[in-house]
Protein backbone atom coordinates (compact mmCIF):
# COMPACT_ATOMS: atom_id res chain seq x y z
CA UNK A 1 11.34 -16.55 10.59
CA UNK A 2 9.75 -13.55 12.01
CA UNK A 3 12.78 -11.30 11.16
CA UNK A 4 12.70 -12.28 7.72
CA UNK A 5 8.69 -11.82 7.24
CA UNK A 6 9.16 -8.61 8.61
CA UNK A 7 12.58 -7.74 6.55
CA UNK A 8 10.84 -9.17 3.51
CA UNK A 9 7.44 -6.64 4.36
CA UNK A 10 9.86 -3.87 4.41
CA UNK A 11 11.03 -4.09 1.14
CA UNK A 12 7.54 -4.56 -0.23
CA UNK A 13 6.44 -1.56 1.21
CA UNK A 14 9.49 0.56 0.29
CA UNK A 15 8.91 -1.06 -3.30
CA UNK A 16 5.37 -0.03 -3.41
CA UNK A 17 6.48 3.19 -1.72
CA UNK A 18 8.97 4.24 -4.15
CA UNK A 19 6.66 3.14 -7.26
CA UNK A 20 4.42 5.82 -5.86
CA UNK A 21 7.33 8.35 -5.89
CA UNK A 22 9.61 7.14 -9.11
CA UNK A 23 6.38 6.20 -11.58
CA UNK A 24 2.86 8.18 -10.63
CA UNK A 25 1.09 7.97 -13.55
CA UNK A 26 -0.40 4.74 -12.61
CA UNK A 27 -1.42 5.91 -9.43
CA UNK A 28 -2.85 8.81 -10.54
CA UNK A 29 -5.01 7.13 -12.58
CA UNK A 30 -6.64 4.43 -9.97
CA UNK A 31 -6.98 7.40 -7.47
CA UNK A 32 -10.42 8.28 -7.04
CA UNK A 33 -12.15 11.30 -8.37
CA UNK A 34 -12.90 12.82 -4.72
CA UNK A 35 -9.99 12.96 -3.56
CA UNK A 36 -8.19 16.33 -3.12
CA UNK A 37 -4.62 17.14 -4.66
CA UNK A 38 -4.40 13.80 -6.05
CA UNK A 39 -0.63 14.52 -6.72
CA UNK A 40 0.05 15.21 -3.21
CA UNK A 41 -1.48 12.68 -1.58
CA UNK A 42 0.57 10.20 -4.05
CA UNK A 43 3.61 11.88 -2.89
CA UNK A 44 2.22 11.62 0.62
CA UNK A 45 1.71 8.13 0.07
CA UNK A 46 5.02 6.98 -1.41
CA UNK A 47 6.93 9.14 1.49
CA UNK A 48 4.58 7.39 4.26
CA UNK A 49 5.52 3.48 2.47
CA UNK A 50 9.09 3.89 2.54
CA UNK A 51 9.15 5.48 5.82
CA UNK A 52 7.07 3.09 7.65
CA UNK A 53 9.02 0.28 5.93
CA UNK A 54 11.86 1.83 7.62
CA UNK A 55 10.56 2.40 10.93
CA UNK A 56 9.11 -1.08 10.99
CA UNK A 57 12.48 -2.38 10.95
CA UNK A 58 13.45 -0.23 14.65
CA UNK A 59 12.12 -1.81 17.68
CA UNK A 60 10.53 1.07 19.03
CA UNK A 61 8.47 2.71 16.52
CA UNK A 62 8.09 -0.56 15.00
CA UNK A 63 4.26 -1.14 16.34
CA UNK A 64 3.89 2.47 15.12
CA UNK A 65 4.98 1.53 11.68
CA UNK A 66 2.79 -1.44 11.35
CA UNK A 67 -0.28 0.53 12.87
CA UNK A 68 0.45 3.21 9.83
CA UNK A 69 0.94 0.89 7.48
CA UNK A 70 -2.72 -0.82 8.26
CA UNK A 71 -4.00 2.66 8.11
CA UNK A 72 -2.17 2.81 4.21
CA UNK A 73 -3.63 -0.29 3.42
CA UNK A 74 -7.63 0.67 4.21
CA UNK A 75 -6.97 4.05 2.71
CA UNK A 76 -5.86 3.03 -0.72
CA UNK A 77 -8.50 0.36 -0.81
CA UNK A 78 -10.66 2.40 -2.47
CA UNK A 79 -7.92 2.80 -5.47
CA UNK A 80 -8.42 -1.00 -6.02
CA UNK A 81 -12.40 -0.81 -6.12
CA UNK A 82 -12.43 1.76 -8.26
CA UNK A 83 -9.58 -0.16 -10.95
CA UNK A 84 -12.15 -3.34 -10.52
CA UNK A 85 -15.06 -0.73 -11.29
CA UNK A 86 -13.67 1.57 -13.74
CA UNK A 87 -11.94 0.47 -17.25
CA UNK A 88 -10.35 3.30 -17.81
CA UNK A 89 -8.95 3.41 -14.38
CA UNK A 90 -7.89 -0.73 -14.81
CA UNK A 91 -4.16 -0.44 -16.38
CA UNK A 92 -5.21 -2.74 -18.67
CA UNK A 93 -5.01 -5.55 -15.83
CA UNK A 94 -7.56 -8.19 -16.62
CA UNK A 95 -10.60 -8.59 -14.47
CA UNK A 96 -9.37 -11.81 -12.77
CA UNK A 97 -6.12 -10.07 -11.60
CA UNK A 98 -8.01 -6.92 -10.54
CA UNK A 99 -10.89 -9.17 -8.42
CA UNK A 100 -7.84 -10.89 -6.99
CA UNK A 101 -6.18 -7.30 -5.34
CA UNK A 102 -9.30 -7.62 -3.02
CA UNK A 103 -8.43 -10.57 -1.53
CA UNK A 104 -4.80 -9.56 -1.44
CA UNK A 105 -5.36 -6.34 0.39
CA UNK A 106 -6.74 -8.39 3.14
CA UNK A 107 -3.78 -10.99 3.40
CA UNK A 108 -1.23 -7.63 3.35
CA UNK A 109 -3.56 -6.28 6.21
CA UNK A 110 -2.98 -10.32 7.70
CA UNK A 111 0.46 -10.34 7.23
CA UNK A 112 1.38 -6.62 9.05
CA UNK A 113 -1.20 -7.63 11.27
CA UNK A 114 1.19 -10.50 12.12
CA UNK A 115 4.03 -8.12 12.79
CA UNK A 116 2.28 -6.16 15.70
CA UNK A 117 3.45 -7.44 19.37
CA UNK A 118 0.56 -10.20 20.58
């Protein structure tokens, strides 16, 4: 069951990953006004998904991976407060959905939590 949890985690981060890289429009728009080069750190963000998907999936930078991809998930936190905040920055996403991502970004800290060796 583990392998497949952490299998299934790598394809949802190479998903997200290569949404960042294939379609950044959206992310542009939910990325807060302070921060710098806002196309480049999308980029940076797509490339650092997908590869810590990958790396997840080798035993020995696997703890590594799941360690950066914490870090990815309180960094781009602020993306969801300011979609819950901000109408123009909200996708069109109804409020329900958007006060639900909160939540959510805690369970997908709780599930790659999960992954790292206990």
């Amino acid at each position: 069951m583990q392998s497949l949890s952490l299998v299934l985690m790598a394809l949802f981060f190479c998903a997200t990953g290569g949404a960042h890289l294939l379609w950044p429009a959206p992310f542009l728009k939910i990325t807060p006004p302070w921060v710098p080069w806002p196309k480049a750190v999308n980029l940076g963000f797509g490339l650092a998904e997908c590869g810590l998907a990958v790396l997840l999936l080798l035993p020995r930078t696997h703890a590594w991976a799941a360690w950066g991809l914490l870090a990815v998930l309180a960094a781009v936190f602020p993306a969801n407060l300011r979609m819950l905040r901000h109408k123009e920055a909200s996708l069109g996403i109804g409020r329900p959905w958007l006060l639900l991502r909160i939540p959510m970004q805690g369970v997908l800290m709780w599930w790659v939590w999960r992954q790292l060796p206990h």
